[in-house]
N, C-alpha and C. Protein backbone atom coordinates (compact mmCIF):
# COMPACT_ATOMS: atom_id res chain seq x y z
N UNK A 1 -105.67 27.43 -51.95
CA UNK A 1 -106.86 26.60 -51.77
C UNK A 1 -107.34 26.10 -53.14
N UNK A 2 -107.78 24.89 -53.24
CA UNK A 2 -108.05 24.32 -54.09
C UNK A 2 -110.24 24.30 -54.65
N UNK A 3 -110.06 25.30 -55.76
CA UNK A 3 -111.32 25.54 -56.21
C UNK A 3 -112.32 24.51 -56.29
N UNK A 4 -112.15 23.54 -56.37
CA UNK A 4 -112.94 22.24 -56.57
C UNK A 4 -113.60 22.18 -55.40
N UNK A 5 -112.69 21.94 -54.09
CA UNK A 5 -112.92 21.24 -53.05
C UNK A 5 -113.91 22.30 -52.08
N UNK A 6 -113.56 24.22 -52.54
CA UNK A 6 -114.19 25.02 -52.14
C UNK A 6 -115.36 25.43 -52.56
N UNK A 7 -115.39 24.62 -53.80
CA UNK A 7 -117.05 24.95 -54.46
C UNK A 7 -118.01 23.48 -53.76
N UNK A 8 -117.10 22.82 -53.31
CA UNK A 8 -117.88 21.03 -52.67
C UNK A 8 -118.28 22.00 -51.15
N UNK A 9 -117.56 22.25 -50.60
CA UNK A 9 -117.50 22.73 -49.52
C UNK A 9 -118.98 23.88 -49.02
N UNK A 10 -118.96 24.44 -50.41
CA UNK A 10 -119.98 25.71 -50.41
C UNK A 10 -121.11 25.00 -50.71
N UNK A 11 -121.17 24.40 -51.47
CA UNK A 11 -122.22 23.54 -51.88
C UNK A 11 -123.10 22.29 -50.93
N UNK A 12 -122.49 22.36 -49.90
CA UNK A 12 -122.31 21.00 -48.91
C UNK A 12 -123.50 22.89 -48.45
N UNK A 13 -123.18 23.40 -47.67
CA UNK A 13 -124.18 24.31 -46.94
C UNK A 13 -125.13 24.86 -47.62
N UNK A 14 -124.83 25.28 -48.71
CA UNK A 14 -126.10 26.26 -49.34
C UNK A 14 -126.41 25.49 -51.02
N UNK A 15 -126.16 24.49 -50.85
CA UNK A 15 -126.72 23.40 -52.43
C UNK A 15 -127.71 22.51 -52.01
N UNK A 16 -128.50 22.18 -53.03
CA UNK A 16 -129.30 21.37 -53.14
C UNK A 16 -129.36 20.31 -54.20
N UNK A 17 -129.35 18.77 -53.69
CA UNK A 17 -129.64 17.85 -55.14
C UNK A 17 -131.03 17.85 -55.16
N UNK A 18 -131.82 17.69 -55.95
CA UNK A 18 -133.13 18.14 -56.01
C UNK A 18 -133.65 16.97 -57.39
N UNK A 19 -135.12 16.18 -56.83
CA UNK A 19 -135.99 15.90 -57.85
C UNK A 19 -137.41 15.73 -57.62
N UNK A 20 -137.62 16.42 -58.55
CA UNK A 20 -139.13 17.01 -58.92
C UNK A 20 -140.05 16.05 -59.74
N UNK A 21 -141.31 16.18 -59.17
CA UNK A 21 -142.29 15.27 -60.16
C UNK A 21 -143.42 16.24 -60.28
N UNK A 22 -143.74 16.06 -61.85
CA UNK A 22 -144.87 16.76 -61.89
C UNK A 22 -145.89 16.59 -62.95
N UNK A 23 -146.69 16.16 -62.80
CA UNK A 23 -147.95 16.14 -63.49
C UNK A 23 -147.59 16.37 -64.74
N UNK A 24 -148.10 15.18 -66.31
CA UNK A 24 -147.78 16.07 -67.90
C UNK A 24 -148.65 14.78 -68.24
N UNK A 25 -149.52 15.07 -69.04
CA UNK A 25 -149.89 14.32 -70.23
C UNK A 25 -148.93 13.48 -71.25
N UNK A 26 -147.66 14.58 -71.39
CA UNK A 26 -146.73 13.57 -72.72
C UNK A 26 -145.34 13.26 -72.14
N UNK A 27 -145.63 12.84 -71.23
CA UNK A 27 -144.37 12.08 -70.35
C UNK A 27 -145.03 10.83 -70.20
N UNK A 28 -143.64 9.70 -70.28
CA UNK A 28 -144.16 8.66 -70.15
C UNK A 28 -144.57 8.36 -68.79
N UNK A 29 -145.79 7.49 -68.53
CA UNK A 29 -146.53 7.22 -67.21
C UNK A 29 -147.43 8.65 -66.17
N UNK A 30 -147.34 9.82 -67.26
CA UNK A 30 -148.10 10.98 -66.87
C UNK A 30 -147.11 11.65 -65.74
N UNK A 31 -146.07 11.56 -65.45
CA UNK A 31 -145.32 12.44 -64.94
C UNK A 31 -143.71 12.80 -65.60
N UNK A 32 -143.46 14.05 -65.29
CA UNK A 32 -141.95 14.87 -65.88
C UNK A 32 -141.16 14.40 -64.35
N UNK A 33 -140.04 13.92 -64.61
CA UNK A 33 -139.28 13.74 -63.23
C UNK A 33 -137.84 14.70 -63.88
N UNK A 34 -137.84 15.80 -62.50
CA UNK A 34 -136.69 16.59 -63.35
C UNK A 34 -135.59 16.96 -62.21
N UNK A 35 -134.34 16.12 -62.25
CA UNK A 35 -133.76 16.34 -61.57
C UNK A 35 -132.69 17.53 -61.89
N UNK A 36 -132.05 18.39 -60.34
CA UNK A 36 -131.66 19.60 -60.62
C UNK A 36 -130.60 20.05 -59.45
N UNK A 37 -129.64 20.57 -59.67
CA UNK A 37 -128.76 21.14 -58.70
C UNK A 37 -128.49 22.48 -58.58
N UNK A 38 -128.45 22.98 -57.29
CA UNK A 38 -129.01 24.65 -57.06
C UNK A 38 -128.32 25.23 -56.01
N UNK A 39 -127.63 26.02 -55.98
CA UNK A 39 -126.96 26.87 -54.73
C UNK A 39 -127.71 28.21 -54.99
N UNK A 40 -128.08 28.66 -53.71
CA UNK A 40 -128.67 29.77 -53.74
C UNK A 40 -127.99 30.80 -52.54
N UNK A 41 -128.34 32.53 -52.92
CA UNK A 41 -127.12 33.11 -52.35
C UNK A 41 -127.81 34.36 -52.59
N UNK A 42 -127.60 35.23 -51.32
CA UNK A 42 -127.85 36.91 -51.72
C UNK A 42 -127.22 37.36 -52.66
N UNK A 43 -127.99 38.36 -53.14
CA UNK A 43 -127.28 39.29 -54.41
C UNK A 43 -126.32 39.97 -53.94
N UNK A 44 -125.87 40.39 -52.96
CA UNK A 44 -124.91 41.14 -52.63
C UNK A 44 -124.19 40.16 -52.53
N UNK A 45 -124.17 38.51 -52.64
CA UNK A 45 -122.93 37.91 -53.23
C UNK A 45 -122.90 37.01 -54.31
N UNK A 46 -123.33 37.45 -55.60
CA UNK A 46 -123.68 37.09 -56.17
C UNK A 46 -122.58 36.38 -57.22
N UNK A 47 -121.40 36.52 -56.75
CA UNK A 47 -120.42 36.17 -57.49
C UNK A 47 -119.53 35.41 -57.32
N UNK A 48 -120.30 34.69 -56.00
CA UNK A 48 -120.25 32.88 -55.77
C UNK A 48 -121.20 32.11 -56.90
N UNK A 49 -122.17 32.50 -57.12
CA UNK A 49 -123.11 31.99 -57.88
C UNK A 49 -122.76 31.88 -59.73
N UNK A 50 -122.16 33.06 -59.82
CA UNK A 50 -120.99 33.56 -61.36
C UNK A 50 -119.93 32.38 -61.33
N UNK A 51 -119.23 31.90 -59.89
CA UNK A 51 -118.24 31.53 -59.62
C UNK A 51 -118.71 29.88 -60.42
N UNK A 52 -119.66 29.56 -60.16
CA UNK A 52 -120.52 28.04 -60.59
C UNK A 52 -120.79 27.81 -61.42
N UNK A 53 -121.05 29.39 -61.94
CA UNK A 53 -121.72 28.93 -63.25
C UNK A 53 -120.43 29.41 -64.33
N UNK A 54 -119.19 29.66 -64.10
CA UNK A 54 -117.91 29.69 -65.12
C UNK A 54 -117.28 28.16 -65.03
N UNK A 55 -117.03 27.96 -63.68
CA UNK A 55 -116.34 26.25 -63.42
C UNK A 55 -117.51 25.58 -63.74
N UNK A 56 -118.22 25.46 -64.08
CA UNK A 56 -119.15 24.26 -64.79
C UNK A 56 -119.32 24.46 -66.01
N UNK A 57 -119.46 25.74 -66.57
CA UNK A 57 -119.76 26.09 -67.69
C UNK A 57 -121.46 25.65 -68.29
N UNK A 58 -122.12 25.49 -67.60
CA UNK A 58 -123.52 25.07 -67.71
C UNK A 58 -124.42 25.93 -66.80
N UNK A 59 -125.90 25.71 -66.88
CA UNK A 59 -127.05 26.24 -65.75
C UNK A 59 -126.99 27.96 -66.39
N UNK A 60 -128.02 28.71 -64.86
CA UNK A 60 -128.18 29.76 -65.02
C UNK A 60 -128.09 30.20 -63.42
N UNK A 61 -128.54 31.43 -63.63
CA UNK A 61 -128.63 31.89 -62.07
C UNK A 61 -129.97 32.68 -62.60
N UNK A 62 -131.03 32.60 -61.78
CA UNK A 62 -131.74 33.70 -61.86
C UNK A 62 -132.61 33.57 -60.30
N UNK A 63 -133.62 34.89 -60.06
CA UNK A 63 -134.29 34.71 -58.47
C UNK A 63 -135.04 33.76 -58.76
N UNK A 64 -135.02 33.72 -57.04
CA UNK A 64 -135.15 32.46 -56.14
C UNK A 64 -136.71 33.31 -55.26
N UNK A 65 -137.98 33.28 -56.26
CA UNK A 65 -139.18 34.19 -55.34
C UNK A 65 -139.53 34.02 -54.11
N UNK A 66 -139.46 32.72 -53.83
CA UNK A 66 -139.62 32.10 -52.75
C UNK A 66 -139.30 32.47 -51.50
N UNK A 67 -137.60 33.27 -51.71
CA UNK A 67 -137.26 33.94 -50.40
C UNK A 67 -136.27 34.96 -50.79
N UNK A 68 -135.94 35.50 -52.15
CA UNK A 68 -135.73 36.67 -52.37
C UNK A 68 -134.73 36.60 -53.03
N UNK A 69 -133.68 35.55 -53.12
CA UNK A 69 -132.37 35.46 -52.70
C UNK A 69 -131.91 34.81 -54.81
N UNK A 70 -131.08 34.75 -54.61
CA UNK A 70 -130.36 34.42 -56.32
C UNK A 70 -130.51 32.81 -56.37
N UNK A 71 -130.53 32.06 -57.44
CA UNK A 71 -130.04 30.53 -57.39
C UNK A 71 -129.65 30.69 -58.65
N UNK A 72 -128.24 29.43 -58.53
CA UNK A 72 -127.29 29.00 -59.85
C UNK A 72 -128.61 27.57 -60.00
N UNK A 73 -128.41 27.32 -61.24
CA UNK A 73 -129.22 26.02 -60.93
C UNK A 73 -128.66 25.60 -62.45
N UNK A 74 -128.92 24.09 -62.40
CA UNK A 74 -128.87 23.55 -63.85
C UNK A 74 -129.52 22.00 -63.56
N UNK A 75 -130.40 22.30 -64.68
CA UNK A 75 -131.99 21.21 -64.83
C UNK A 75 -131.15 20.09 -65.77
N UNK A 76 -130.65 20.37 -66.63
CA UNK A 76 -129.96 19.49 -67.97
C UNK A 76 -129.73 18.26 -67.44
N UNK A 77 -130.13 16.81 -67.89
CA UNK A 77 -129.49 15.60 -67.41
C UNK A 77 -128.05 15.29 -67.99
N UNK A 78 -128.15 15.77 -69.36
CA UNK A 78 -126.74 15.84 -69.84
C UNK A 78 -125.84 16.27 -69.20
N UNK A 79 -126.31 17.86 -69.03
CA UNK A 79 -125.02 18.36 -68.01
C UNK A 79 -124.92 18.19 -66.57
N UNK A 80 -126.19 17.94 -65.97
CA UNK A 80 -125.36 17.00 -64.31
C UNK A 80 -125.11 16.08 -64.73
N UNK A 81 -124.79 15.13 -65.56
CA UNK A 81 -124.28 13.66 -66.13
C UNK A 81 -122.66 14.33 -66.30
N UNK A 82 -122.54 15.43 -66.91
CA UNK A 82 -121.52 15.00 -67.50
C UNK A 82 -120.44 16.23 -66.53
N UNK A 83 -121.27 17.03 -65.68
CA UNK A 83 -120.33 18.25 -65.67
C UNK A 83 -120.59 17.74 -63.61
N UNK A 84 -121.84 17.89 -63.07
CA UNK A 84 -121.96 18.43 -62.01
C UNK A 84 -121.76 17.05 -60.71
N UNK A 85 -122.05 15.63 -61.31
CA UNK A 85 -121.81 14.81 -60.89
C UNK A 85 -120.48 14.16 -60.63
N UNK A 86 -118.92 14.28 -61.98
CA UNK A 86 -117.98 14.35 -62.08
C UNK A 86 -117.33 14.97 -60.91
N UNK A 87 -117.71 16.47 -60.82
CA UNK A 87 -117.34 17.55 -59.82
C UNK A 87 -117.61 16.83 -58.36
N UNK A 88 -118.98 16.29 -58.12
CA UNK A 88 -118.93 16.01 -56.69
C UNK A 88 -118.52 14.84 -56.06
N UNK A 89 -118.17 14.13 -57.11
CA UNK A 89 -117.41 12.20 -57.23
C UNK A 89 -115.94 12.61 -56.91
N UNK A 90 -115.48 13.91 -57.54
CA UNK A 90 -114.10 14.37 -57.45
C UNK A 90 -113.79 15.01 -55.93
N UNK A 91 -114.47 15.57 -55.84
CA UNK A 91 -114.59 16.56 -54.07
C UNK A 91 -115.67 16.29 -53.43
N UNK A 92 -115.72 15.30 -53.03
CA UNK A 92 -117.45 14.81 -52.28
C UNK A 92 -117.46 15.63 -51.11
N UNK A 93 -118.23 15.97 -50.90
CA UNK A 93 -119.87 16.21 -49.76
C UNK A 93 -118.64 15.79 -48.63
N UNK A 94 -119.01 16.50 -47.81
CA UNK A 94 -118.38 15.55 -46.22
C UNK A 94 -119.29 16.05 -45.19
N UNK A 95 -120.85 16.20 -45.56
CA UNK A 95 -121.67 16.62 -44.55
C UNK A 95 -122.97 15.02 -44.82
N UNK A 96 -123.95 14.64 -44.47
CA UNK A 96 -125.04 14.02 -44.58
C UNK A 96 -125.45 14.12 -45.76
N UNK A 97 -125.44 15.31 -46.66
CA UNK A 97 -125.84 15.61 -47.64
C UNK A 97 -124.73 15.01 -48.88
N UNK A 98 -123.67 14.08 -48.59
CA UNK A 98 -123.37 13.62 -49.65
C UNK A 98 -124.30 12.43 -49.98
N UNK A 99 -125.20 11.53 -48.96
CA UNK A 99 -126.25 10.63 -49.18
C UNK A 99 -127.00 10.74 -50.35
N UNK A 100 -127.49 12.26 -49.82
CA UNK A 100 -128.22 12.41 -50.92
C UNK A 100 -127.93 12.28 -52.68
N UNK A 101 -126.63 12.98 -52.34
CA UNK A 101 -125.74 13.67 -53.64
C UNK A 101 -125.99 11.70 -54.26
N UNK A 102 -125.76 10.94 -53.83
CA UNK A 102 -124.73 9.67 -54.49
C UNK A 102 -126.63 9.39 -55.14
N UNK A 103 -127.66 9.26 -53.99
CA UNK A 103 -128.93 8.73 -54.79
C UNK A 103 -129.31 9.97 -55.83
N UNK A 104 -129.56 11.13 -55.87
CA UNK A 104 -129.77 12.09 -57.00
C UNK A 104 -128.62 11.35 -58.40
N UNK A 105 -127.32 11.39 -57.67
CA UNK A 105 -126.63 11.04 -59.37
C UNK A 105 -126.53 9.92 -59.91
N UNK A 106 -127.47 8.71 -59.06
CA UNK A 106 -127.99 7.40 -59.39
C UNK A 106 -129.26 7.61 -60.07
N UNK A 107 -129.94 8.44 -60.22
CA UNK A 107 -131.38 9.16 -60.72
C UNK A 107 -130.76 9.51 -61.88
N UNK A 108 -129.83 10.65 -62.11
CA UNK A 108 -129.45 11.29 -63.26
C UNK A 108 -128.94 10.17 -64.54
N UNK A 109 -127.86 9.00 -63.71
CA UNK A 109 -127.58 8.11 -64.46
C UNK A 109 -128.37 7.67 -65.26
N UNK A 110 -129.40 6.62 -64.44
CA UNK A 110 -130.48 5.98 -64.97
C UNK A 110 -131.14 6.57 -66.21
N UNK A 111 -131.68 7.99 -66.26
CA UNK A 111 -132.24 8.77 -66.24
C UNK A 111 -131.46 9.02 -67.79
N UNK A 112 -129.84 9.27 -67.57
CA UNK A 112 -129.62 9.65 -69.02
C UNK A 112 -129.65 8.44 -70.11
N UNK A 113 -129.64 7.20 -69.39
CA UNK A 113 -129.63 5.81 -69.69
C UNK A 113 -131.06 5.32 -70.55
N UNK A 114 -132.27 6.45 -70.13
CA UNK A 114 -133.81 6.28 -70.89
C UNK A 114 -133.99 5.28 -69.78
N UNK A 115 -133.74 4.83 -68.60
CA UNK A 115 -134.25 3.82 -67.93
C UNK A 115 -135.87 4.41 -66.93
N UNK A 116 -136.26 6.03 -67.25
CA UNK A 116 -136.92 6.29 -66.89
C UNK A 116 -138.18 6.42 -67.81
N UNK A 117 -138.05 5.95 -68.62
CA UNK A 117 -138.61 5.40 -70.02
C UNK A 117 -139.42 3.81 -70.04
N UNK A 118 -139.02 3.56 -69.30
CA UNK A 118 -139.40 2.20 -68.49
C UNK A 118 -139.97 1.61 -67.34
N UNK A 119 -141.14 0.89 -67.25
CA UNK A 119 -141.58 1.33 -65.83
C UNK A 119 -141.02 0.72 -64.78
N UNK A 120 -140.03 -0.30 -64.66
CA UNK A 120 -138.83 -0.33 -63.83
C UNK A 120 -138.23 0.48 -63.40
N UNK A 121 -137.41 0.60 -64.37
CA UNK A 121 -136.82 2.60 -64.16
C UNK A 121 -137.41 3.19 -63.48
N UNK A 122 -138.75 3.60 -63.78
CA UNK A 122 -139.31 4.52 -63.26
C UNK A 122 -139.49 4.68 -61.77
N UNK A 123 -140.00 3.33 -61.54
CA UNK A 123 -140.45 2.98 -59.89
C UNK A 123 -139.43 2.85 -59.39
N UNK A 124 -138.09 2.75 -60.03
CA UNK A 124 -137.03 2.59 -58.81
C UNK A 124 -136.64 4.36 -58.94
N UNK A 125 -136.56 4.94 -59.93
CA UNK A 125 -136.31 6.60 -59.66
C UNK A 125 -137.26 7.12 -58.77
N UNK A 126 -138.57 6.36 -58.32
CA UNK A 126 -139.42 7.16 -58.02
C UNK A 126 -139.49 6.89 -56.37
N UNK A 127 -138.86 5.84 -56.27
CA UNK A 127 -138.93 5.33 -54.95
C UNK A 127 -137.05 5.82 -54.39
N UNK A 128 -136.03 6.10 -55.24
CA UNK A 128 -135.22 6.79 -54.75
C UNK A 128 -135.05 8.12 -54.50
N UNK A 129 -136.07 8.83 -55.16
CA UNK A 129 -136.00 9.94 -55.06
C UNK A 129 -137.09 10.13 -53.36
N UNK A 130 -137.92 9.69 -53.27
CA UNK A 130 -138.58 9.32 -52.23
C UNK A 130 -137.66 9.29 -50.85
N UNK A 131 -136.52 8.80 -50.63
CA UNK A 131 -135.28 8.75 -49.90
C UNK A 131 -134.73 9.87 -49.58
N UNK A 132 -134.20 10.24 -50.70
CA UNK A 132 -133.49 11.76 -50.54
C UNK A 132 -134.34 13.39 -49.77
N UNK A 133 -133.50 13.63 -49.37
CA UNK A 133 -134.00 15.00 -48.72
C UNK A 133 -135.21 15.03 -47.46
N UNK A 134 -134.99 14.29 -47.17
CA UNK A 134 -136.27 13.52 -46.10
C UNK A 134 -136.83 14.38 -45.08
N UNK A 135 -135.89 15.95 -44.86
CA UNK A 135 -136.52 16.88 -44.29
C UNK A 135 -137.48 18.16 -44.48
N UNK A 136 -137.15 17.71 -46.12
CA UNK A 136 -137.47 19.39 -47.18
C UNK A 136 -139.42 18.27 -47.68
N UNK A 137 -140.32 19.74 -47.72
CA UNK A 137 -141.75 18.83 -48.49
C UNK A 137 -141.66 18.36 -49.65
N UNK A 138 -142.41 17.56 -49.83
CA UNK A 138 -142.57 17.28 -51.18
C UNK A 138 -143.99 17.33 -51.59
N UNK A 139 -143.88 17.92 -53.36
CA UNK A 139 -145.21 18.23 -53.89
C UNK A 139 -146.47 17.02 -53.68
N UNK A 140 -145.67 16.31 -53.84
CA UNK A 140 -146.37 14.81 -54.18
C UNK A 140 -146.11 13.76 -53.40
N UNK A 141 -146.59 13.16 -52.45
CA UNK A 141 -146.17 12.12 -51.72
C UNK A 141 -145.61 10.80 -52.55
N UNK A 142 -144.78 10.31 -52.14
CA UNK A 142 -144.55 8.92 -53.43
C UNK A 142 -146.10 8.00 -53.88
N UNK A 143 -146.70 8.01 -52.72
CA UNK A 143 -147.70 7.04 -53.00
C UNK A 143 -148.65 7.68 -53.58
N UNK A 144 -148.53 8.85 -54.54
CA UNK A 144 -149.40 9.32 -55.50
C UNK A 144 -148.94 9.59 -56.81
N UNK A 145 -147.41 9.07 -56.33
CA UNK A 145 -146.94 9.02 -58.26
C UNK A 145 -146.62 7.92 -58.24
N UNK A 146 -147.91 7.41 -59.56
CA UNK A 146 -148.06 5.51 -59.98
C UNK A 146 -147.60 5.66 -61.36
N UNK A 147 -147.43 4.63 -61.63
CA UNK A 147 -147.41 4.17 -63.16
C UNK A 147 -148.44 3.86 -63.40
């Protein structure tokens, strides 16, 4: 079996593409937009989570308080630019959740590009991220993060 396609595979059920907005004074337009990718996993298997974080060579794992459980995660735009996006372009998603995957690593792009630096940029990261994950809450409704 081919490791790539079994870490896409694992990741397709228990991963998340993930972006966050949150409130900062020294971000441009008063918000941090931080996009992030996360598999999360009991400790008693915790060495799926080891397994992610050797083939990427990036992120961390630490608990997940929320519901008890471990998460690999890595925040870095550099490294989902350069490590975690590669990986899922190579072995894509074959559930609904590759949708997501393609607008998150259209975010990251932009994003490593400084186009979120811009208030173009911004409103289109802010209105794609708005798209994604359409079942999970969000902190902030879109129509309360303005420029």
């Amino acid at each position: 079996m081919q490791l790539g396609a079994y870490l896409s595979g694992y990741a397709d059920g228990e991963g998340c593409f993930c972006v966050t907005f949150n409130r900062s004074k020294r971000h441009a337009f008063g918000w941090d937009i931080r996009p992030s990718f996360s598999v999360s996993q009991n400790r008693e298997r915790a060495q799926i989570l080891e397994l992610f974080q050797q083939t990427f060579g990036c992120g961390w794992i630490r608990p997940d308080r929320s519901d008890r459980t471990l998460k690999y995660e890595v925040r870095s735009v550099p490294e989902l630019v350069k490590r975690i996006v590669p990986h899922f372009r190579s072995h894509p998603l074959l559930s609904a959740k590759h949708r997501d995957f393609e607008i998150f690593a259209e975010i990251c792009e932009m994003m490593s590009r400084g186009e979120h630096l811009m208030r173009e940029g911004f409103e289109r990261i802010t209105m794609l991220a708005s798209s994604m994950n359409l079942t999970g809450k969000k902190r902030y409704p879109r129509i309360e993060i303005k420029v």
